[in-house]
N, C-alpha and C. Protein backbone atom coordinates (compact mmCIF):
# COMPACT_ATOMS: atom_id res chain seq x y z
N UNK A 1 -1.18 -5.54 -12.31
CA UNK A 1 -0.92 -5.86 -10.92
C UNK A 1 -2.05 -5.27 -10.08
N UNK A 2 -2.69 -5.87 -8.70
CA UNK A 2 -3.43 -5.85 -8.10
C UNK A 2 -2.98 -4.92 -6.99
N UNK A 3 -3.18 -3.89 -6.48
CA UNK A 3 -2.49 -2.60 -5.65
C UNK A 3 -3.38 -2.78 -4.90
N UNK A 4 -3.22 -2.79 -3.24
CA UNK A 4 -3.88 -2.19 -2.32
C UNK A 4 -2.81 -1.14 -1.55
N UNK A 5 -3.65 0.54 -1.63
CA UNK A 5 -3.18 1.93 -0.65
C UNK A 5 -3.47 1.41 0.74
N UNK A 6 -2.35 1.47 1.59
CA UNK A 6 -2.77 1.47 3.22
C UNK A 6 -3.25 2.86 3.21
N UNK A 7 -4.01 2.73 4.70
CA UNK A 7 -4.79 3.73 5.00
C UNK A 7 -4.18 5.07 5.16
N UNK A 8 -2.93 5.24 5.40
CA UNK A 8 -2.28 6.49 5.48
C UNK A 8 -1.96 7.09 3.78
N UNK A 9 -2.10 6.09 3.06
CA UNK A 9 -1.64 6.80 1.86
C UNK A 9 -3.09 7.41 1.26
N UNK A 10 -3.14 8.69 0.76
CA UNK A 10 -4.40 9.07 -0.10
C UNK A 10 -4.69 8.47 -1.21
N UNK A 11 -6.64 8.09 -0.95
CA UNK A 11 -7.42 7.62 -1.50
C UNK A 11 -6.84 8.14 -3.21
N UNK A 12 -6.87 9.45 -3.45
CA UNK A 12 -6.69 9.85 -4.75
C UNK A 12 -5.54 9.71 -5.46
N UNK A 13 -4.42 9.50 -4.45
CA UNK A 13 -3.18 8.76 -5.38
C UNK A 13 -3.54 7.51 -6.47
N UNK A 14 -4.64 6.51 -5.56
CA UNK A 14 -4.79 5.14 -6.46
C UNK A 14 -4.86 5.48 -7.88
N UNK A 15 -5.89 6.77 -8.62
CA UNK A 15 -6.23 7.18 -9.29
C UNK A 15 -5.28 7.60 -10.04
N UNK A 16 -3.94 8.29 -10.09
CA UNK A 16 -2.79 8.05 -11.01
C UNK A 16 -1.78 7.30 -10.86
N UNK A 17 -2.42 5.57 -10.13
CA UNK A 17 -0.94 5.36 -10.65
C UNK A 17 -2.04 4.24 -12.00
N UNK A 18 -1.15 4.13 -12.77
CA UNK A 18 -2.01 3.97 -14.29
C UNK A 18 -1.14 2.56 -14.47
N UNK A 19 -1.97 1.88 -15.06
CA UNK A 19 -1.58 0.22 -15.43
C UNK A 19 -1.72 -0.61 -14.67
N UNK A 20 -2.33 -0.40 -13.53
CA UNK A 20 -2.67 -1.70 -12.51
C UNK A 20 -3.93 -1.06 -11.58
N UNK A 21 -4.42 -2.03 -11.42
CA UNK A 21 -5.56 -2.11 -10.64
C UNK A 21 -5.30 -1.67 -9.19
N UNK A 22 -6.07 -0.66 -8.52
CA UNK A 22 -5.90 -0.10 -7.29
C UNK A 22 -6.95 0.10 -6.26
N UNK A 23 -6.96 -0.38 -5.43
CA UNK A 23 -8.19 -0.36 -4.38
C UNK A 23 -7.55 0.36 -2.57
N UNK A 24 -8.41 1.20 -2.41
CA UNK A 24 -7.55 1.31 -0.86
C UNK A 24 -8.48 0.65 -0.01
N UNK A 25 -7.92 0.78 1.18
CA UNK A 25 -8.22 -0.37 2.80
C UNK A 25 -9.49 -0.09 2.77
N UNK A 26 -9.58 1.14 2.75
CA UNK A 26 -11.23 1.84 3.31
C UNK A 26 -12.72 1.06 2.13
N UNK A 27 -12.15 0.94 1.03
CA UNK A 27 -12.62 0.24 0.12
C UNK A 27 -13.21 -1.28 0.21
N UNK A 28 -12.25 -1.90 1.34
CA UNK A 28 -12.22 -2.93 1.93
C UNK A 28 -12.98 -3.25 2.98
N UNK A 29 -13.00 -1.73 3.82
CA UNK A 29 -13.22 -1.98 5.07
C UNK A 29 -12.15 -2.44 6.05
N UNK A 30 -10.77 -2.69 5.70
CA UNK A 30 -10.00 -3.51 6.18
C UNK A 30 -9.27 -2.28 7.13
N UNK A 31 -9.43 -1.09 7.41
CA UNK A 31 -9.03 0.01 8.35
C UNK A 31 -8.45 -0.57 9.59
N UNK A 32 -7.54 -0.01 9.74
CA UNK A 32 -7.21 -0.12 11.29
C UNK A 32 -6.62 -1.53 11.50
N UNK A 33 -6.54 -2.48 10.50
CA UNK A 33 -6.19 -4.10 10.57
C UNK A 33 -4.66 -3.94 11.45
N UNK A 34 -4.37 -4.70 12.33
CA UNK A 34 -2.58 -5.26 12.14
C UNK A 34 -1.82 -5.20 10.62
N UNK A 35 -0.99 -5.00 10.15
CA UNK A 35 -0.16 -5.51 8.93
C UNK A 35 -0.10 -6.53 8.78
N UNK A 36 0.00 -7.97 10.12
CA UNK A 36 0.14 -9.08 9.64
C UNK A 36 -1.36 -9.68 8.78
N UNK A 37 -2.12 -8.98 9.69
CA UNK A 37 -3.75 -9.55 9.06
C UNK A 37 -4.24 -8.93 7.87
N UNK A 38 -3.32 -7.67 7.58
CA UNK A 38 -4.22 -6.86 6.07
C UNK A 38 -3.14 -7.96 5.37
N UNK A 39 -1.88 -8.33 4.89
CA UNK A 39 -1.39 -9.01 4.38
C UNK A 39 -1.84 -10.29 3.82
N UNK A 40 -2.60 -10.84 5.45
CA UNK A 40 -2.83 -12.38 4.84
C UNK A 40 -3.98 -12.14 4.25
N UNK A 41 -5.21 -10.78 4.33
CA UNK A 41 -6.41 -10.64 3.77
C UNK A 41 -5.92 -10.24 2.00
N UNK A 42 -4.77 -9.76 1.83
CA UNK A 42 -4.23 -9.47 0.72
C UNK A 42 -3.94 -10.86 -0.18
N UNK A 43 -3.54 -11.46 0.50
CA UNK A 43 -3.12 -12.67 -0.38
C UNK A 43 -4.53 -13.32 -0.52
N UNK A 44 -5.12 -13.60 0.27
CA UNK A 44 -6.11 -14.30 0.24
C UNK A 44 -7.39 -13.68 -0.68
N UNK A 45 -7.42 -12.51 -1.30
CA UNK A 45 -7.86 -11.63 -2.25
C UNK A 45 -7.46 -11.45 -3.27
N UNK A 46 -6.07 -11.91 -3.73
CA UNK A 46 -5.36 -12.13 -4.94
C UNK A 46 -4.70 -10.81 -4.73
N UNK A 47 -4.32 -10.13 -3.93
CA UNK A 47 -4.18 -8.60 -4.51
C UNK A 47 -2.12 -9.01 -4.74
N UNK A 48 -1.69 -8.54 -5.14
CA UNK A 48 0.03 -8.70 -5.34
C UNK A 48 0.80 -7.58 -4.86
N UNK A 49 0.49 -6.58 -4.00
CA UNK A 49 1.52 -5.43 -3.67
C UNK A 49 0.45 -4.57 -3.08
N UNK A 50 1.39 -4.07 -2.07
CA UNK A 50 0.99 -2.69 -0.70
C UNK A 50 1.18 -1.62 -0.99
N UNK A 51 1.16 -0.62 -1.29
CA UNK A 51 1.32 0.69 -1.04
C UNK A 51 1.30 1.26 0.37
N UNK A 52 2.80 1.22 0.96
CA UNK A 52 2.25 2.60 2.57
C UNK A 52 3.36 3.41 2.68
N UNK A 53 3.58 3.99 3.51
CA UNK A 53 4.08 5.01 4.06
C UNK A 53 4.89 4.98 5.66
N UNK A 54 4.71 3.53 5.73
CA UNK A 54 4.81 3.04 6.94
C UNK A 54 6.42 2.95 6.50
N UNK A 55 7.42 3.41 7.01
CA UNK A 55 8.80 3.28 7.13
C UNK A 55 9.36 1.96 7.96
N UNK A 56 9.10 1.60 9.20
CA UNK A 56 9.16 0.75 10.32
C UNK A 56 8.83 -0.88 9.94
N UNK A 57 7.96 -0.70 8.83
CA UNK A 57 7.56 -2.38 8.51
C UNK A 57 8.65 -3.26 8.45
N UNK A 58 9.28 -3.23 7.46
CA UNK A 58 10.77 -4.08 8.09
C UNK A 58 10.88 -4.44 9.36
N UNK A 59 10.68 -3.97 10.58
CA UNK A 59 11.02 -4.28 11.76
C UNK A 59 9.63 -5.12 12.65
N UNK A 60 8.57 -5.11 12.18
CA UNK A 60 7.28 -5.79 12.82
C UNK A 60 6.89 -6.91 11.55
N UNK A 61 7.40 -7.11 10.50
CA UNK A 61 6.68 -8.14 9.51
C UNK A 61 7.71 -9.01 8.57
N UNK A 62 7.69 -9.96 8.72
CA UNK A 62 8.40 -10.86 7.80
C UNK A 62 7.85 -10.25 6.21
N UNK A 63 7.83 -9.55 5.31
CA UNK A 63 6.63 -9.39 4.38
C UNK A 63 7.63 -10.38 3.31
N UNK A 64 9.06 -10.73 2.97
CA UNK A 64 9.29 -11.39 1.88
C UNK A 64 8.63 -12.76 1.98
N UNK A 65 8.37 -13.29 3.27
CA UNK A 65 7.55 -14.56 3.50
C UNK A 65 5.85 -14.66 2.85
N UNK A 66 5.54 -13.71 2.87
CA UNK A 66 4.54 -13.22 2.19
C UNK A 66 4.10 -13.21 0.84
N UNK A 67 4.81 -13.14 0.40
CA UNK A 67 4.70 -13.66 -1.54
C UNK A 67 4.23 -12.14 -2.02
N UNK A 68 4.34 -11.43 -1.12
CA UNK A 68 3.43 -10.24 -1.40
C UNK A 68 4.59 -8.81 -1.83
N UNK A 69 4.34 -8.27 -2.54
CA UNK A 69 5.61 -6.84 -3.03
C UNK A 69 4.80 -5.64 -1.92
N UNK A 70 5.49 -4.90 -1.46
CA UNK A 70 5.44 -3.57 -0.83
C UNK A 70 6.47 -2.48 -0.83
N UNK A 71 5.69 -1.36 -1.00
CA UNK A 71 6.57 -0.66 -1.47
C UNK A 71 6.21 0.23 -0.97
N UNK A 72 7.46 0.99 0.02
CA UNK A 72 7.02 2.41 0.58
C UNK A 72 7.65 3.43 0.54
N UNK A 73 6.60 4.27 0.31
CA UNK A 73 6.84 5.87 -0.44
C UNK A 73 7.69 6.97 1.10
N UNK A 74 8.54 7.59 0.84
CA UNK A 74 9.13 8.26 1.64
C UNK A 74 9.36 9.54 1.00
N UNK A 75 8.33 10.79 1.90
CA UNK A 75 8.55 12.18 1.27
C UNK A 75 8.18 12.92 2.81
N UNK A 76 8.45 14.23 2.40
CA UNK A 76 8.30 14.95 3.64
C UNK A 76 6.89 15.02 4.23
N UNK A 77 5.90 14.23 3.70
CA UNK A 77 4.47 13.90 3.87
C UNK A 77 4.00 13.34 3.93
N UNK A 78 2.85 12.26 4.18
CA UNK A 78 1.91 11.73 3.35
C UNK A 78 1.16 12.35 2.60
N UNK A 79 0.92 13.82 2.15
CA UNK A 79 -0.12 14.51 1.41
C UNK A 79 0.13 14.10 -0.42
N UNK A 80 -1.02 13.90 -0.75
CA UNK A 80 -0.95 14.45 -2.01
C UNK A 80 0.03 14.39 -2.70
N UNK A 81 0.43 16.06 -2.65
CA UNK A 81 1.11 16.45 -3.76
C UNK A 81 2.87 16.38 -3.47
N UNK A 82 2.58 15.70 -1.61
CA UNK A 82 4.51 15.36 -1.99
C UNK A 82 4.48 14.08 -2.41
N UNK A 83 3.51 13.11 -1.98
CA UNK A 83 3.48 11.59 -2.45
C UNK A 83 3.57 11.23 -4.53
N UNK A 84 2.45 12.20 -4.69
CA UNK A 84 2.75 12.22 -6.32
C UNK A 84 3.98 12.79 -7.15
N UNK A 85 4.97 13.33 -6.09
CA UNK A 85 6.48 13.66 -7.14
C UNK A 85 6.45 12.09 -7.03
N UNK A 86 6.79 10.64 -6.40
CA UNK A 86 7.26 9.67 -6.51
C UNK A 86 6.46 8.51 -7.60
N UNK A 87 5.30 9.22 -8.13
CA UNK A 87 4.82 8.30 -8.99
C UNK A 87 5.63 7.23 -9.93
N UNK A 88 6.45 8.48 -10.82
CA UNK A 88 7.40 7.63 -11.76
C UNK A 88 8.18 6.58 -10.91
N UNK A 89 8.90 6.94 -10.14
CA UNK A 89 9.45 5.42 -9.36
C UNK A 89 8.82 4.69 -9.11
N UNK A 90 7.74 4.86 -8.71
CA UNK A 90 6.41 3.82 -8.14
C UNK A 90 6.43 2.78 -9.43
């Protein structure tokens, strides 16, 4: 599977999650985009699933219209080392 990290999630997470391909925004250049526009740049890149941290998306984005999987991580952080207890679920 094709992973793109939004910009709030750390660059160095991509790096363990293992079995799929991972690129973040900054990688892209795609920083700072709307969600609706990193999405359609997502599909239109082949990528298949989001990584953020963004809690609220539900409420600004249709994303099941999207064809696209997202999945967001909820810990007392975005850092590091609280984001990597959730790997295994990931």
């Amino acid at each position: 599977m094709r992973l793109l990290l939004d910009e709030c999630v750390p660059r160095p997470l991509g790096r363990a999650i293992e079995g799929h391909e991972v690129e973040h925004v900054t990688d892209r250049g795609w920083q700072g985009k709307e969600i609706g526009e990193l999405l359609a740049l997502m599909r239109a890149e082949g990528f298949s699933g989001l990584v953020m941290v963004d809690q609220n998306l539900e409420f600004r984005q249709n994303v099941q219209a999207t064809g696209l999987s997202v999945v967001v991580l909820v810990a007392a952080t975005n850092r590091l080392k609280d984001l990597s207890i959730l790997l295994p679920a990931l």
